[in-house]
N, C-alpha and C. Protein backbone atom coordinates (compact mmCIF):
# COMPACT_ATOMS: atom_id res chain seq x y z
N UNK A 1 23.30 5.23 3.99
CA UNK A 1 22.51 6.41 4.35
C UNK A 1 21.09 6.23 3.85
N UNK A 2 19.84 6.58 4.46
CA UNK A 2 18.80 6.73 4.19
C UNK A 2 18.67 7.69 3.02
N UNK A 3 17.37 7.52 2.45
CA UNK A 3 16.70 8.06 1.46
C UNK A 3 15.82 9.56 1.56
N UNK A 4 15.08 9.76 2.68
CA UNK A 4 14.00 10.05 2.94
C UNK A 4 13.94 11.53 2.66
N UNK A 5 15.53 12.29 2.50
CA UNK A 5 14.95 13.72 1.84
C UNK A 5 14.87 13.66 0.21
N UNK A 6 15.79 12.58 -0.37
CA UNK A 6 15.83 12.65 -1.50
C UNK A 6 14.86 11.71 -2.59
N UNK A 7 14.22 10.82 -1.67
CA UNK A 7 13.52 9.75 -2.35
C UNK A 7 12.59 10.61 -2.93
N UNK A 8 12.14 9.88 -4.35
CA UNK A 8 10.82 10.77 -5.15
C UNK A 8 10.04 10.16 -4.61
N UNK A 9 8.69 10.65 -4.74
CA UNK A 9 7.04 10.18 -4.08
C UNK A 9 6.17 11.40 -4.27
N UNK A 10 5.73 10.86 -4.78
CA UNK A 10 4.26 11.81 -5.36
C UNK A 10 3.43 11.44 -4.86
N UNK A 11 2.55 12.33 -3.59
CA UNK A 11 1.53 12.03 -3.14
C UNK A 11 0.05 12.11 -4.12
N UNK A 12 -0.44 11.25 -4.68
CA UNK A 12 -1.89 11.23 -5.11
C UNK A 12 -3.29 11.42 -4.64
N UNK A 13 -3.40 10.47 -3.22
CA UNK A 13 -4.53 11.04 -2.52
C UNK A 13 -4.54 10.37 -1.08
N UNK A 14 -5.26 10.95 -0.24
CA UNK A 14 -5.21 10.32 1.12
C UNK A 14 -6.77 10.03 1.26
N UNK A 15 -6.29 9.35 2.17
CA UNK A 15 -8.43 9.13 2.64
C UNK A 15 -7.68 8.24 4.15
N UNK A 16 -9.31 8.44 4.88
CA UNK A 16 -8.97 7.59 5.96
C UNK A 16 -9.90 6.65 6.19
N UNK A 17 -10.05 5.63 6.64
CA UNK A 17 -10.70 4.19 6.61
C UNK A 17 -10.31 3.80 7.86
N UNK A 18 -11.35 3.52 9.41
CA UNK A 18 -11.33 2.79 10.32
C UNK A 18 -10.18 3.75 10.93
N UNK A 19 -9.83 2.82 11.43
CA UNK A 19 -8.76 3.66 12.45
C UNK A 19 -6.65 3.93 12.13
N UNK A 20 -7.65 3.95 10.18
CA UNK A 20 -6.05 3.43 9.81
C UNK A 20 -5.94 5.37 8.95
N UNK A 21 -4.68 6.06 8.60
CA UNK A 21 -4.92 6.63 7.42
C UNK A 21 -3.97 6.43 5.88
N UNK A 22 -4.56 6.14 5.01
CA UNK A 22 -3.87 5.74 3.86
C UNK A 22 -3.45 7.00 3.02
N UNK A 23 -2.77 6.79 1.93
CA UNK A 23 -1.81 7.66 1.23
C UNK A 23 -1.22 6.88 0.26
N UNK A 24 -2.27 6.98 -1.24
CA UNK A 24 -1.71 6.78 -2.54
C UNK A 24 -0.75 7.28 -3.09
N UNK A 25 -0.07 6.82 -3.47
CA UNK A 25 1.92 7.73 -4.55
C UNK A 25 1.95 6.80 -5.31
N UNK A 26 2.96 7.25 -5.78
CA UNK A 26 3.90 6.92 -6.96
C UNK A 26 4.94 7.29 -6.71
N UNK A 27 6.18 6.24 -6.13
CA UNK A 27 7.59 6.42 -6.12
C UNK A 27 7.91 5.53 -7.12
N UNK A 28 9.17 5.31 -6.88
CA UNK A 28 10.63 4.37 -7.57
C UNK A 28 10.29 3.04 -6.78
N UNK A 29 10.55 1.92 -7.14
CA UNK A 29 10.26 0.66 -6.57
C UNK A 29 11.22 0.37 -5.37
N UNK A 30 12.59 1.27 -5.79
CA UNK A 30 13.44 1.05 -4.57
C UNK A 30 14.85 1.92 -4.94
N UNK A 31 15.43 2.35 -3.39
CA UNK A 31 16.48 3.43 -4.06
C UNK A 31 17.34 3.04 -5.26
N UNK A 32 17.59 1.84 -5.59
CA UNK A 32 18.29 1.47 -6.32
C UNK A 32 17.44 1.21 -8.09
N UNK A 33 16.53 1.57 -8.02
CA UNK A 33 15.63 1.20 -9.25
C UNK A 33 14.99 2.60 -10.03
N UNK A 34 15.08 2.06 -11.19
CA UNK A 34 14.59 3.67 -12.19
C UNK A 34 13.30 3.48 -12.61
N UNK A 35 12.78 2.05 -11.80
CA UNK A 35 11.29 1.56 -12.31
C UNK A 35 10.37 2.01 -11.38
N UNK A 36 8.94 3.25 -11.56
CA UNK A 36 8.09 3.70 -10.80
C UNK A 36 7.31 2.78 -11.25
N UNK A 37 6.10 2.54 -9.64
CA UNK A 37 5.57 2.29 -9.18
C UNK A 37 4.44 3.37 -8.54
N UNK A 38 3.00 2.42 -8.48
CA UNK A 38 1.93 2.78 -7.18
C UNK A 38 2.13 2.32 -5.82
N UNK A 39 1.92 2.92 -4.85
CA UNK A 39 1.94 2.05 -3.56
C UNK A 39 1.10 2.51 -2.74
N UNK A 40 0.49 2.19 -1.78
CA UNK A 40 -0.34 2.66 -0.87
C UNK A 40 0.76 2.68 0.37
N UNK A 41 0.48 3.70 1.51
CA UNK A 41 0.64 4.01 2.65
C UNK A 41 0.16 4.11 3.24
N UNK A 42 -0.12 3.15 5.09
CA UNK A 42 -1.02 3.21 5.36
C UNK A 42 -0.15 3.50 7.39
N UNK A 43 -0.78 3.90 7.78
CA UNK A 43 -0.22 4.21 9.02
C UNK A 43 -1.35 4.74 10.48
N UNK A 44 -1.36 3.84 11.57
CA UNK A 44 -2.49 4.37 12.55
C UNK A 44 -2.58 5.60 12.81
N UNK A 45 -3.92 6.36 13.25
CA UNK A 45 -3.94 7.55 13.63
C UNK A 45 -3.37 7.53 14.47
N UNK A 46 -3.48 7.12 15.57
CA UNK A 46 -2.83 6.28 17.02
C UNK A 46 -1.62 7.02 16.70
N UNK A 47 -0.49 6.15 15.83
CA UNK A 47 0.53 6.44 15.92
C UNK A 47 1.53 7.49 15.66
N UNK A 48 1.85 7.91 16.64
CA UNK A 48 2.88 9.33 17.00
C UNK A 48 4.20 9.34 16.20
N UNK A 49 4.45 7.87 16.20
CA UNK A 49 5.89 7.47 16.24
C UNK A 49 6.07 6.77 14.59
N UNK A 50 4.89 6.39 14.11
CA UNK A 50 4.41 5.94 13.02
C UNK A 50 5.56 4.29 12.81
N UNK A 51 5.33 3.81 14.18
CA UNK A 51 5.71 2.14 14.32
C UNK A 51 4.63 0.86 13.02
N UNK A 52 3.70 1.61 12.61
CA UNK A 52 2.45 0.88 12.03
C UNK A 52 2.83 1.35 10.69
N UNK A 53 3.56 2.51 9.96
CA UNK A 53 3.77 2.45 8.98
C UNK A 53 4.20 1.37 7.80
N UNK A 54 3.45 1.40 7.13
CA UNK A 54 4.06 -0.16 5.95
C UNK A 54 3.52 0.52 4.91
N UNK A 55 3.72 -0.13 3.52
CA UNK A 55 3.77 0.23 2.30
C UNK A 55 3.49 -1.14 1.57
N UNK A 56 2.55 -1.42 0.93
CA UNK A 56 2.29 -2.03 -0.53
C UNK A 56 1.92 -1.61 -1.84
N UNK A 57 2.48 -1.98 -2.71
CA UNK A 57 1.93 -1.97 -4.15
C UNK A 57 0.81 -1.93 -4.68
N UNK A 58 0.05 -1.19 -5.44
CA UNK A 58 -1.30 -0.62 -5.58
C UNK A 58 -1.11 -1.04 -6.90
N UNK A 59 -1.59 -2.56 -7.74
CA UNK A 59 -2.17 -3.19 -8.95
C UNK A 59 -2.72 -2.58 -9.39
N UNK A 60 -2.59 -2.75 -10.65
CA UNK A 60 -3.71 -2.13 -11.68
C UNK A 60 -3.31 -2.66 -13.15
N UNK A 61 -3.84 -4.10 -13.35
CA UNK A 61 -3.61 -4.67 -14.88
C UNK A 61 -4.39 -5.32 -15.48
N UNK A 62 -4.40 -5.43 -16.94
CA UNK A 62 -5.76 -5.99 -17.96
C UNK A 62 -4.76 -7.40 -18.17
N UNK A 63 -5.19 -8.25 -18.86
CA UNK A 63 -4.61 -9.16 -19.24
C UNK A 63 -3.07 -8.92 -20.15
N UNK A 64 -3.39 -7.59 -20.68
CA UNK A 64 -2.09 -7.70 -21.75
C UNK A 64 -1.36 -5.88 -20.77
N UNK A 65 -1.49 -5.64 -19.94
CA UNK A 65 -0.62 -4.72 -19.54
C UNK A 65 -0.88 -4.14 -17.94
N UNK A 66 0.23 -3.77 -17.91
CA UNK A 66 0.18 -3.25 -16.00
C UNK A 66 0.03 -1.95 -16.21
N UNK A 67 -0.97 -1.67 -15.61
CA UNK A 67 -0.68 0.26 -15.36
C UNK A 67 -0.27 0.75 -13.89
N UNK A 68 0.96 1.29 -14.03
CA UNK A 68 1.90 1.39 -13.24
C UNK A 68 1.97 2.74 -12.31
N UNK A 69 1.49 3.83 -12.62
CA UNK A 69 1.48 5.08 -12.54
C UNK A 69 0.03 5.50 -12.19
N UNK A 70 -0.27 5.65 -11.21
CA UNK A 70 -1.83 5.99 -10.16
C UNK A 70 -1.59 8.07 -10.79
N UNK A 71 -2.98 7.81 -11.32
CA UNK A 71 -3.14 9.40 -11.57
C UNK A 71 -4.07 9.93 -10.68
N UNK A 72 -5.27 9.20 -10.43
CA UNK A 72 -6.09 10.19 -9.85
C UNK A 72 -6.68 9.03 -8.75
N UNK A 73 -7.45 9.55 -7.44
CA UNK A 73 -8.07 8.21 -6.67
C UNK A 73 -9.00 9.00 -6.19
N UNK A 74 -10.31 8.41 -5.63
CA UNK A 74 -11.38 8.71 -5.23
C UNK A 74 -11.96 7.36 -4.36
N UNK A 75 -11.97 8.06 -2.46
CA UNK A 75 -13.01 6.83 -2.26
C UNK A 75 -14.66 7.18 -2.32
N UNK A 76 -15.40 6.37 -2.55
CA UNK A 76 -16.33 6.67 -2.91
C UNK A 76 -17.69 4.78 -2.07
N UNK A 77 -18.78 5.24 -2.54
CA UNK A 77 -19.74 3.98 -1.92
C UNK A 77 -20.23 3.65 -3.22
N UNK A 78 -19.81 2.28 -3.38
CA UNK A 78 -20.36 1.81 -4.55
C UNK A 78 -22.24 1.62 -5.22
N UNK A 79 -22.28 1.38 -6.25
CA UNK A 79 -23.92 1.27 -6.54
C UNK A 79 -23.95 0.26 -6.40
N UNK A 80 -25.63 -0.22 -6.66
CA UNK A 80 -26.25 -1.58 -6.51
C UNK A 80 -25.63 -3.00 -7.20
N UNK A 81 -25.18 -2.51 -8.47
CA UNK A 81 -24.09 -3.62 -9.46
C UNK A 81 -22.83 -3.80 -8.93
N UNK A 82 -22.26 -3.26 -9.08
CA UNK A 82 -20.90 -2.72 -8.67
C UNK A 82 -20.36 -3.49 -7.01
N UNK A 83 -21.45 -3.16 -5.95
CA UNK A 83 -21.22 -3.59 -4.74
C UNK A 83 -21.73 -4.89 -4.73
N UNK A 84 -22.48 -5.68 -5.93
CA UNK A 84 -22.79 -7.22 -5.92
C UNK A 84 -21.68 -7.76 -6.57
N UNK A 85 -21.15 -7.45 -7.52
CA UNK A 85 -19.97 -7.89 -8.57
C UNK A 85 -18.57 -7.80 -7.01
N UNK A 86 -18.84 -6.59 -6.48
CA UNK A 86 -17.65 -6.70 -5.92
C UNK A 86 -17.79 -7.61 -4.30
N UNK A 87 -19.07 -7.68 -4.02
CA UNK A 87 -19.12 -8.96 -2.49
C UNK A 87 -19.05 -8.28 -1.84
N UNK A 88 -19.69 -6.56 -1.58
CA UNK A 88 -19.95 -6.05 -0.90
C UNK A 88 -20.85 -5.24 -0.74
N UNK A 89 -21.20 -4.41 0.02
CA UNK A 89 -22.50 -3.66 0.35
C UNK A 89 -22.47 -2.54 0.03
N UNK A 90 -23.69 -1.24 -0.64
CA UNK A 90 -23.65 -0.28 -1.08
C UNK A 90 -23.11 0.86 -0.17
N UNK A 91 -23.22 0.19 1.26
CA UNK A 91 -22.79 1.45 2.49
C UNK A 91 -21.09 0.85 2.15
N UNK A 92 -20.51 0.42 1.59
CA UNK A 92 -19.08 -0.14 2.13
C UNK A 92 -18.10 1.01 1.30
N UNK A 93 -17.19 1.37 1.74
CA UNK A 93 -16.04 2.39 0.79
C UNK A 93 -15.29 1.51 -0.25
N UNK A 94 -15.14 2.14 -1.43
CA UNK A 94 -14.56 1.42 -2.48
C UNK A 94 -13.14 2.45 -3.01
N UNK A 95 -12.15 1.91 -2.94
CA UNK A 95 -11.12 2.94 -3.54
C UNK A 95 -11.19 3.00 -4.99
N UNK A 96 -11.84 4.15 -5.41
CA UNK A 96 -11.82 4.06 -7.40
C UNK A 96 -10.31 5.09 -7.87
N UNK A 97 -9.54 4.69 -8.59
CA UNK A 97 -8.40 4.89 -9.29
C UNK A 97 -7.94 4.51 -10.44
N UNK A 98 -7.67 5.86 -11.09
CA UNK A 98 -7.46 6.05 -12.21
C UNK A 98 -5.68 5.68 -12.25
N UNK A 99 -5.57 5.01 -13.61
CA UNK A 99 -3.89 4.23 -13.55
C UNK A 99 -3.44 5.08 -14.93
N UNK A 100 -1.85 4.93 -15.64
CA UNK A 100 -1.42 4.82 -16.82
C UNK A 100 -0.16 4.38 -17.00
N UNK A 101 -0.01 3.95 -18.16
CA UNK A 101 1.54 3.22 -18.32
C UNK A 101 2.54 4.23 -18.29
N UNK A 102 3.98 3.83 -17.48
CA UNK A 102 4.82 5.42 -17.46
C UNK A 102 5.68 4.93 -18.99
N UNK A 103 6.01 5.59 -19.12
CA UNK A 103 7.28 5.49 -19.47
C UNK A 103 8.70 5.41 -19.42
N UNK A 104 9.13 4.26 -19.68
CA UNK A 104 10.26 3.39 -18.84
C UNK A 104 10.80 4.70 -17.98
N UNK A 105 11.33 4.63 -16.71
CA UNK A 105 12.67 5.24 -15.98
C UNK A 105 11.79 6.37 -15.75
N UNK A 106 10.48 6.69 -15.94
CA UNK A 106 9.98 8.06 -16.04
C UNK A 106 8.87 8.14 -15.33
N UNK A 107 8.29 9.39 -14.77
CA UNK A 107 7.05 9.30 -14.43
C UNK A 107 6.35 9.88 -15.38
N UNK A 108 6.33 10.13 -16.69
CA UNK A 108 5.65 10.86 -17.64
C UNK A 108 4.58 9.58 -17.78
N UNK A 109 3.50 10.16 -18.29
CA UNK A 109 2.62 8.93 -18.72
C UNK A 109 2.40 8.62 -20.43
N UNK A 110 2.11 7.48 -20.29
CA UNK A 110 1.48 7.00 -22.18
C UNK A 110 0.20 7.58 -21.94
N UNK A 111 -0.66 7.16 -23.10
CA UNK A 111 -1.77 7.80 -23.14
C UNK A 111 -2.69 6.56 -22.97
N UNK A 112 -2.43 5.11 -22.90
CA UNK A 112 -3.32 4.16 -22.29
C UNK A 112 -3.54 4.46 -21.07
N UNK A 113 -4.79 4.50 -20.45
CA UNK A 113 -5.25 4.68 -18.75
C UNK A 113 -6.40 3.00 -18.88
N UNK A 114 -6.54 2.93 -17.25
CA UNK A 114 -7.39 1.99 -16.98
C UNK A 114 -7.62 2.40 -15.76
N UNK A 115 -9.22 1.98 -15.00
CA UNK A 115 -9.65 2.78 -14.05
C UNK A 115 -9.63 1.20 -13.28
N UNK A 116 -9.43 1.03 -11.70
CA UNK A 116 -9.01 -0.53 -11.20
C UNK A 116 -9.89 0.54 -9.77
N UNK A 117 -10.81 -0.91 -9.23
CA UNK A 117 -11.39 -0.37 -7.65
C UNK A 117 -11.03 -1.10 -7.08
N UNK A 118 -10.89 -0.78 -5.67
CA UNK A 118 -10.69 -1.80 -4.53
C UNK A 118 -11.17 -1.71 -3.52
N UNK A 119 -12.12 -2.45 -2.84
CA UNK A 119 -12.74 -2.40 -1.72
C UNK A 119 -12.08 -1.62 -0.72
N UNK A 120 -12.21 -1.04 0.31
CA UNK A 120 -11.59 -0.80 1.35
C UNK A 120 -11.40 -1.92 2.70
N UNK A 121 -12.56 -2.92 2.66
CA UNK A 121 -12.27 -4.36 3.32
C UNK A 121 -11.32 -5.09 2.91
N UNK A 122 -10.87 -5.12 1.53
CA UNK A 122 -9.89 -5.79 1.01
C UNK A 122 -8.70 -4.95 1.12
N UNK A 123 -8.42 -3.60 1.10
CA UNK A 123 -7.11 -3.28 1.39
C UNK A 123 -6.88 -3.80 2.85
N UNK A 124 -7.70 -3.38 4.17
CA UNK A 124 -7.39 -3.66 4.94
C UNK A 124 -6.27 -5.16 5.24
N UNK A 125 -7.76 -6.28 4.49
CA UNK A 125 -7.25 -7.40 4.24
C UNK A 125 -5.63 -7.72 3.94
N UNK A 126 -5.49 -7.48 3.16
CA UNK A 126 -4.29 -7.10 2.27
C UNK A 126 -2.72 -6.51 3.50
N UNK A 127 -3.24 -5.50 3.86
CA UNK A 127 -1.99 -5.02 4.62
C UNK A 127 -1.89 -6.22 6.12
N UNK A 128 -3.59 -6.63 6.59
CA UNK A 128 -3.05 -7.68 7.93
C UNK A 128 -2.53 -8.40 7.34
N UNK A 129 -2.14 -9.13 5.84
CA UNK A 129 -1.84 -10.15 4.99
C UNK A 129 -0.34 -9.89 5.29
N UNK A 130 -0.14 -8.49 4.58
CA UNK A 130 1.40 -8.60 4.89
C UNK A 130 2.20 -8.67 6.07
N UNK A 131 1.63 -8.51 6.97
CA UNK A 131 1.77 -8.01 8.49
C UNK A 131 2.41 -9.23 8.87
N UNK A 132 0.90 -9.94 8.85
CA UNK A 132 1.14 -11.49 9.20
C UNK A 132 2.87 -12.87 8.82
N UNK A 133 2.30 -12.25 7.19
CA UNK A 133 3.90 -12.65 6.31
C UNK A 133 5.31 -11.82 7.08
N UNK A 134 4.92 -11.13 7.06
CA UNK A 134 6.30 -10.68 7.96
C UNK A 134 6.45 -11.09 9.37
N UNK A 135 5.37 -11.73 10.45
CA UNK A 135 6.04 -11.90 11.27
C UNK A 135 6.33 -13.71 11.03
N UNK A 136 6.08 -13.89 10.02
CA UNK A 136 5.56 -15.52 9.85
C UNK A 136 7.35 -15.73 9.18
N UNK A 137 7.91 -14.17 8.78
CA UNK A 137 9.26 -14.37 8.43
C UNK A 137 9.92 -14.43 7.44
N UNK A 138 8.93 -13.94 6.63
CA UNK A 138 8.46 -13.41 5.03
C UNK A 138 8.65 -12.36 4.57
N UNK A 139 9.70 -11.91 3.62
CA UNK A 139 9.91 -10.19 3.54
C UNK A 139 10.53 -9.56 3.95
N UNK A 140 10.65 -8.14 4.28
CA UNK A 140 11.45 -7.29 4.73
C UNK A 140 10.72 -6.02 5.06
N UNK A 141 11.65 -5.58 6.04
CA UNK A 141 11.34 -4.10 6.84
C UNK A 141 11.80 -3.53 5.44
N UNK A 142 11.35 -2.32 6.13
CA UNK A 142 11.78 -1.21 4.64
C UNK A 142 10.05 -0.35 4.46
N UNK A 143 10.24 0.85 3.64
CA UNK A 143 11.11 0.33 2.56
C UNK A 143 12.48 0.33 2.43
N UNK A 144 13.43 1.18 1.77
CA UNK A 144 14.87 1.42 1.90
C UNK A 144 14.56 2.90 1.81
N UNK A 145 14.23 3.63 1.54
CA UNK A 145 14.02 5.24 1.63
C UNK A 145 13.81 5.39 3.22
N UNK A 146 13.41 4.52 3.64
CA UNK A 146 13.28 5.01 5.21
C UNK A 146 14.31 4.54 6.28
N UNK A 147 14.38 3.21 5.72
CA UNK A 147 15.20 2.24 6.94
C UNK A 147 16.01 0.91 6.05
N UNK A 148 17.45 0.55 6.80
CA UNK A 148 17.65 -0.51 5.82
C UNK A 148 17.08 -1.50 6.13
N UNK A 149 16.92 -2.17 4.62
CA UNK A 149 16.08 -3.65 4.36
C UNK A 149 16.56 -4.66 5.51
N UNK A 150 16.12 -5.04 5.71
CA UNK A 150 16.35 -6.41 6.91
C UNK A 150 15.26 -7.45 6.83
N UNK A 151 16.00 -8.87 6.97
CA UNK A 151 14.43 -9.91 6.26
C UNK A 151 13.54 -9.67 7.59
N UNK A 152 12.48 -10.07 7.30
CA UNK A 152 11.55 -9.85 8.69
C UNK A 152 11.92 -11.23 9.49
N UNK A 153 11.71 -10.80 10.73
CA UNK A 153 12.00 -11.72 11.97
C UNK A 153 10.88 -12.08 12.36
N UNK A 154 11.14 -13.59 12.27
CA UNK A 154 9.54 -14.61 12.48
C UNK A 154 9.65 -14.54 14.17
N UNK A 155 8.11 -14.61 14.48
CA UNK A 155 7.72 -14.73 15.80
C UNK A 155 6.34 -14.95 16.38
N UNK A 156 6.00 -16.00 16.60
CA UNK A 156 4.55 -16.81 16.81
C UNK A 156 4.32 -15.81 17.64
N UNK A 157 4.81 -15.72 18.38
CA UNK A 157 4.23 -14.70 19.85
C UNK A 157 3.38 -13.75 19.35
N UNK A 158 3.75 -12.84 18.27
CA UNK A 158 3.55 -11.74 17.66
C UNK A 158 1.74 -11.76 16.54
N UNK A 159 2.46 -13.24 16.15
CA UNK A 159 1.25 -13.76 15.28
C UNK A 159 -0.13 -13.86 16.18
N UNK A 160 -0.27 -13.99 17.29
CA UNK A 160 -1.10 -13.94 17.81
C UNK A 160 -1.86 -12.38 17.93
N UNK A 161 -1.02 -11.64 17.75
CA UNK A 161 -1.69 -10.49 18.32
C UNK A 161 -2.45 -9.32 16.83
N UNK A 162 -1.86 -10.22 15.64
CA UNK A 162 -2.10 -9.71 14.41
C UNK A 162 -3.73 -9.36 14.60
N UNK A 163 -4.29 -8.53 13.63
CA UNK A 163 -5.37 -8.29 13.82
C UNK A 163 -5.55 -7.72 12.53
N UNK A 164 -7.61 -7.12 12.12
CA UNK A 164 -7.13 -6.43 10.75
C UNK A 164 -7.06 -4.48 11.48
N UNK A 165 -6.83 -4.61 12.41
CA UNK A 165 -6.88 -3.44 13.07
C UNK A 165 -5.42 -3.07 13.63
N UNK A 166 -4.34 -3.88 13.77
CA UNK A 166 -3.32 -3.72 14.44
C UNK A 166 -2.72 -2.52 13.95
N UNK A 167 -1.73 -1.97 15.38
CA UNK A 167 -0.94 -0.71 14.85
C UNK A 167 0.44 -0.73 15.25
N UNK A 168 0.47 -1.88 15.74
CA UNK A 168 2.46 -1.72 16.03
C UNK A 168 2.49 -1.45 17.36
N UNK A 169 3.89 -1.30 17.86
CA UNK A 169 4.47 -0.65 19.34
C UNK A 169 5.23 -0.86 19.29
N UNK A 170 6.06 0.29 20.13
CA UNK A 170 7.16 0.40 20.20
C UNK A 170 8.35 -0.49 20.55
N UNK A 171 9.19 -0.93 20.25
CA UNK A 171 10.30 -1.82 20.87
C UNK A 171 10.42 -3.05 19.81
N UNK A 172 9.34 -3.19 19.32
CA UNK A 172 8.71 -4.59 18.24
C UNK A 172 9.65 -4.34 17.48
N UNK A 173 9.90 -5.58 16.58
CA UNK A 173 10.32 -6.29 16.00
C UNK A 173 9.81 -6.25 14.37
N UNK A 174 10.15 -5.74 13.54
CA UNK A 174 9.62 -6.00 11.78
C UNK A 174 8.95 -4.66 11.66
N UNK A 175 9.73 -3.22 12.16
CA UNK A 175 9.13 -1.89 11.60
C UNK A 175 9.84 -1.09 11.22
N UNK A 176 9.40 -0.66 10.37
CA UNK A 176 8.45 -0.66 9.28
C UNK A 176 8.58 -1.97 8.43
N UNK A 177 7.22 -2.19 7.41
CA UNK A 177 6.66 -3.26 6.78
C UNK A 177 7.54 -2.50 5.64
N UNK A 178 7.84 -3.28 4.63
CA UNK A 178 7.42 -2.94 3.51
C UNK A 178 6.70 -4.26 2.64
N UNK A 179 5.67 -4.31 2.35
CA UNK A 179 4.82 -5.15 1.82
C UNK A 179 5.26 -6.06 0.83
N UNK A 180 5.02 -7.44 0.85
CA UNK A 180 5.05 -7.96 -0.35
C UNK A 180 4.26 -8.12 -2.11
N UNK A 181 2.87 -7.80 -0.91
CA UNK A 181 1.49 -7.95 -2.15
C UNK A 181 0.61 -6.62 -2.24
């Protein structure tokens, strides 16, 4: 049986970027796991049927710890430093987010936070990344709160049509994503 009335997910923030709309949370890594997680959600306006829906993991770590638990997000246009350090331009959207360590099995937080940005060119990046890996035969549909896991089904045909804009259709093959990276 599916997940989807009972799965936890805490919506954090939405924003929309290009012709995609995203949706920061914090669930469980998987029905079977007591370990929370960040993830992004990202799904076409386009889509009615939400065939383009996929899900990856939203990083956030220093050398000596992961912050696991997304508290707050803001997109925002970076300054003059900030958009050179990051290889992009002051007009470009930057996702700024605030993180903290949970506590095991919990969504309560520690009191370490760390603030982690991410381009919005690079998420994009990132999700055609997984897209691609999945039709290349890499991964799995899912997540499992929605649909059962199944490895993704490789298909050159498909690879061709990848894009950083793609949104799915109906009948296809590997939907929903659930992301590797």
């Amino acid at each position: 049986a599916f997940h989807r009335s009972s799965f936890y997910i805490k919506y954090i923030y939405g924003f929309s970027s290009g012709k995609f709309s995203y949706m920061a949370t914090v669930q469980r890594a998987s029905t079977t796991s007591d370990k929370y997680i960040s993830k992004l959600v990202r799904v076409c306006h386009s889509d009615d049927k939400f065939y383009s829906y996929m899900e990856v993991e939203l990083v956030c770590e220093s050398a000596s710890a992961k912050y696991n638990l997304l508290q707050a997000a803001y997109v925002a246009k970076p300054g003059k430093q900030l958009a050179e350090a990051l290889r992009v331009t002051t007009s470009d959207d930057v996702l700024f987010a605030t993180f903290s360590i949970g506590k095991p099995g919990t969504t309560d937080a520690l009191n370490d936070t760390a603030v982690c940005y991410y381009p919005i060119k690079n998420i994009a990046e990132g999700f055609s990344k997984n897209i691609k890996k999945c039709f290349e035969g890499y991964g799995n549909t899912g997540p499992d709160h929605i649909v059962e896991r199944k490895p993704c089904f490789k298909s050159e045909a498909m690879l061709k049509e990848i894009t950083l804009d793609y949104c799915g259709k109906w009948g296809e093959v590997n939907q929903p994503i659930d992301g590797l990276e």
